[in-house]
N, C-alpha and C. Protein backbone atom coordinates (compact mmCIF):
# COMPACT_ATOMS: atom_id res chain seq x y z
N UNK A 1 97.82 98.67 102.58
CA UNK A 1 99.07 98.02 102.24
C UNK A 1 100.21 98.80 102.89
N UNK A 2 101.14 98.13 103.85
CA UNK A 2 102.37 98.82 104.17
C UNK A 2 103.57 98.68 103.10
N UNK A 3 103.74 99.60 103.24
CA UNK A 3 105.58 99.39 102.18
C UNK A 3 106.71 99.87 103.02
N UNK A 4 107.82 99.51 102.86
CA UNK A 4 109.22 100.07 102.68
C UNK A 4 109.14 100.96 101.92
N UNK A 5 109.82 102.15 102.44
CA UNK A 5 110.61 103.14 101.24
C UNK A 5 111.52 103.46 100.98
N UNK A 6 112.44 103.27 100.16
CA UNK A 6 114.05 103.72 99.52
C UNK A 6 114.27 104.99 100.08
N UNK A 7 115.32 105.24 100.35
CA UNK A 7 116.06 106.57 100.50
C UNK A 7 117.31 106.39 101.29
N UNK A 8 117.96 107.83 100.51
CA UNK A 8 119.51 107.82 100.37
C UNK A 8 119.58 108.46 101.94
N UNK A 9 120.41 107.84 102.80
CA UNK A 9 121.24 108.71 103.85
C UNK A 9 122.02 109.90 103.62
N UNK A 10 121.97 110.94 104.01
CA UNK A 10 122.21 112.19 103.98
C UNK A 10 123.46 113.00 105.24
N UNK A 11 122.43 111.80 106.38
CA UNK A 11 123.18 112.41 107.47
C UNK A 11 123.06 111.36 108.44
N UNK A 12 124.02 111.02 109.42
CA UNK A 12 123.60 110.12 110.66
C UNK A 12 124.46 110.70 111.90
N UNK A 13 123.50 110.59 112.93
CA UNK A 13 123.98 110.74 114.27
C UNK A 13 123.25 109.96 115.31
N UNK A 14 124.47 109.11 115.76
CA UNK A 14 124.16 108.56 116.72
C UNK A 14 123.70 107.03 115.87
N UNK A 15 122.57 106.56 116.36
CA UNK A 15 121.45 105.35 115.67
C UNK A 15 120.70 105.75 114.68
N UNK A 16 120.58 106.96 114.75
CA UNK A 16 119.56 107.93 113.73
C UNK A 16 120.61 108.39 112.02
N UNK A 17 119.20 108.45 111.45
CA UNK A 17 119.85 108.73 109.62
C UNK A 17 118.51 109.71 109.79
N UNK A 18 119.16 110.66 108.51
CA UNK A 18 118.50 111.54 108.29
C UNK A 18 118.54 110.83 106.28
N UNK A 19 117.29 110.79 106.19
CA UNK A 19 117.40 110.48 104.41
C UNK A 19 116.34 111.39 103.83
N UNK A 20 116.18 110.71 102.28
CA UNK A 20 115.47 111.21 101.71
C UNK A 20 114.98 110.48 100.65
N UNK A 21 113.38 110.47 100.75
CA UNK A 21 112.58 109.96 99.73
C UNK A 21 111.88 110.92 99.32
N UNK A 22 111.79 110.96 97.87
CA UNK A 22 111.07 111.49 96.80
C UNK A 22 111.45 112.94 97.31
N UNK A 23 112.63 113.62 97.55
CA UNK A 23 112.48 115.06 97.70
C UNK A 23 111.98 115.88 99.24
N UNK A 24 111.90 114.31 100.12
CA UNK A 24 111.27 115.08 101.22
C UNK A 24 112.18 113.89 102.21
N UNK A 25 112.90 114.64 103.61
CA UNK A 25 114.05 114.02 104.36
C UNK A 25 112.63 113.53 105.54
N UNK A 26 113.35 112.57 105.75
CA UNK A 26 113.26 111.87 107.11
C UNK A 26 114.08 111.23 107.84
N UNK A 27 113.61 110.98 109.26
CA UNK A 27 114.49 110.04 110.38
C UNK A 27 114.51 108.61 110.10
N UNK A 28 115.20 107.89 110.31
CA UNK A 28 114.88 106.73 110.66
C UNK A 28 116.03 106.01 111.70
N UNK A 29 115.52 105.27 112.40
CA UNK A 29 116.86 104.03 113.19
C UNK A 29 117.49 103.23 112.52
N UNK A 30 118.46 103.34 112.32
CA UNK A 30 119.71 102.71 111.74
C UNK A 30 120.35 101.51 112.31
N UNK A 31 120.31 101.39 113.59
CA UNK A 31 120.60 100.47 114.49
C UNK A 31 121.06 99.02 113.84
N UNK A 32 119.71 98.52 113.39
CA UNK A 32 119.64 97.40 112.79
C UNK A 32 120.46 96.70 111.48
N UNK A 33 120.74 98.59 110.83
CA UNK A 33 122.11 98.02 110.20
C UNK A 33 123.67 98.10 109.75
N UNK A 34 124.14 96.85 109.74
CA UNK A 34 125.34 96.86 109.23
C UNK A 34 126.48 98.23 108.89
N UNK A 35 127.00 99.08 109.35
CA UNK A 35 127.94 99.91 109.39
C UNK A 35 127.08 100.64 108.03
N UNK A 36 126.23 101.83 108.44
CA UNK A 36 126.13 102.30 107.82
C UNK A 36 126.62 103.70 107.02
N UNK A 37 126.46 104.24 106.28
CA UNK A 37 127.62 105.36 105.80
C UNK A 37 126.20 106.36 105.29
N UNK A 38 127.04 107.35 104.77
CA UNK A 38 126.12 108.74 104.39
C UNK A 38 126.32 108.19 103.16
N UNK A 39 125.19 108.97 102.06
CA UNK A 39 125.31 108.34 100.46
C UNK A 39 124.72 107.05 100.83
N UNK A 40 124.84 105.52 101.45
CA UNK A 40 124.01 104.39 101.38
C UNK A 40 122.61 104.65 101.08
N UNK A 41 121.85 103.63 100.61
CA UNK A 41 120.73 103.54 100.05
C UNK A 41 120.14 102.55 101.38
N UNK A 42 119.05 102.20 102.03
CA UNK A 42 118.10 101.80 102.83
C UNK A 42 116.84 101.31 102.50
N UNK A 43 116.18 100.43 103.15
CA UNK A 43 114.80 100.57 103.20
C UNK A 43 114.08 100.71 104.29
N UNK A 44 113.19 101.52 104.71
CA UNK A 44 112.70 101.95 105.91
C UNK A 44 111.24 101.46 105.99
N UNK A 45 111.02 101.15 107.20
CA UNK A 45 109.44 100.69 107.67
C UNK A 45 109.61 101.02 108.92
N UNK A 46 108.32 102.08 108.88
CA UNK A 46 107.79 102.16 110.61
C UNK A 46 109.14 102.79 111.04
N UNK A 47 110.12 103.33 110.48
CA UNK A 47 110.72 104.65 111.47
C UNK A 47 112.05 103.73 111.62
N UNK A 48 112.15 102.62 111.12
CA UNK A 48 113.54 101.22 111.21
C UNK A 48 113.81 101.43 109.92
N UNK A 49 115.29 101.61 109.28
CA UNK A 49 115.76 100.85 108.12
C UNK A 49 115.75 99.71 108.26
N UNK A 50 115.26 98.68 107.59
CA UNK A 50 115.21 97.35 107.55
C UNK A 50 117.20 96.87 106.63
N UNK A 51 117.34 97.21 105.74
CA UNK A 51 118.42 97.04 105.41
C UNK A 51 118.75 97.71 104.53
N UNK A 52 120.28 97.65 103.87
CA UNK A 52 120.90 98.54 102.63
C UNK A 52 120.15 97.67 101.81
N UNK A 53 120.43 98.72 100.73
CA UNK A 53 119.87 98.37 99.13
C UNK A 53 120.96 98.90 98.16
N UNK A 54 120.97 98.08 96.95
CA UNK A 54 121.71 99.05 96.10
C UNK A 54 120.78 100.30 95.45
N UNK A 55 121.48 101.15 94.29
CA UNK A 55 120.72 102.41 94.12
C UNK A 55 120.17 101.67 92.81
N UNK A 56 119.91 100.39 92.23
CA UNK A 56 118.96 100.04 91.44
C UNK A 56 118.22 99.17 91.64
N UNK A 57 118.06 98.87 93.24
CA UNK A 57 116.72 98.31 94.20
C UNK A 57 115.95 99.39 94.72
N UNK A 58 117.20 100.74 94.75
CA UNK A 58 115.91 101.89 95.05
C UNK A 58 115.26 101.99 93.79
N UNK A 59 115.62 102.28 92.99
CA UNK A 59 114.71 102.97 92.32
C UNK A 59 113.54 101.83 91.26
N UNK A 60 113.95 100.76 91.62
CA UNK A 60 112.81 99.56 90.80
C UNK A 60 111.94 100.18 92.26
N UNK A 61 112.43 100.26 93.03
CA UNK A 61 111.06 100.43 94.20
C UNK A 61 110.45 102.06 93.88
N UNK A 62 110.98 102.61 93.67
CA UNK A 62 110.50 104.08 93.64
C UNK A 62 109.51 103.80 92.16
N UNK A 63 110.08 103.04 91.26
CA UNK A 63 109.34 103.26 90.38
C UNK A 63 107.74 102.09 90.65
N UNK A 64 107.82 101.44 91.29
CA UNK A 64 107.07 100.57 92.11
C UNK A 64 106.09 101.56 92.80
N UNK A 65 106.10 102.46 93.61
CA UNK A 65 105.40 103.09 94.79
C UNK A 65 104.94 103.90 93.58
N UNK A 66 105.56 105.10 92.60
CA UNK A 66 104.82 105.99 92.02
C UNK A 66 103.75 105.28 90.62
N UNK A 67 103.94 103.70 90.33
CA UNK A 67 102.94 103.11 89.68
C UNK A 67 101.93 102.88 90.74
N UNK A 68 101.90 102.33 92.22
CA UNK A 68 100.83 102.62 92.95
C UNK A 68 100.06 103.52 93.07
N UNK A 69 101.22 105.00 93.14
CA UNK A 69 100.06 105.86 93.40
C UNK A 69 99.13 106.40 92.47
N UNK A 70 99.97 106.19 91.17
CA UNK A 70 99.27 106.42 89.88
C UNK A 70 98.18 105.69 90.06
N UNK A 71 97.79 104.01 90.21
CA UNK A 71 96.91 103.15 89.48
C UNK A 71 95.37 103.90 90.84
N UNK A 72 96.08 104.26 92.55
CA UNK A 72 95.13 104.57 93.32
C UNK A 72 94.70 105.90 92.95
N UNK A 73 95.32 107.04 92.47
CA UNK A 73 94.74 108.13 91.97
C UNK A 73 93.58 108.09 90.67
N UNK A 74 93.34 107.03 89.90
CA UNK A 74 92.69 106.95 88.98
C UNK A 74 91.29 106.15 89.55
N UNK A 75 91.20 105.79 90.82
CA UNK A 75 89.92 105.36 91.55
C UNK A 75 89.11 105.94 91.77
């Protein structure tokens, strides 16, 4: 299963964001959206933010991904 993952922008330069999910930063291309700012919320696939989110679409998703990993850790 692929997912999107939430995370807050931190930093951007250039096309590039620097964010962070669950405690751990990553890159992603920004390109695709809409005037983005530091502090915005995202969803990322494959190294693209797909689009902003608010910060209570992140976290229904965060709480989404850590019930996945819960239900696959119990396999």
């Amino acid at each position: 299963m692929c997912l999107a993952i939430p995370g807050k922008i931190k930093k951007i330069e250039g096309s590039a964001a620097l964010f962070d999910f669950k405690g751990h930063e990553y890159m992603a291309d920004v390109s695709l959206v809409a005037n983005p700012q530091v502090g915005d919320w995202i969803l990322m696939h494959d190294g693209r933010a797909m689009s902003k989110i608010t910060e209570k679409e992140a976290e229904e998703n965060l709480e989404f991904i850590e019930k996945q990993e819960s239900d696959h850790s119990h396999n």
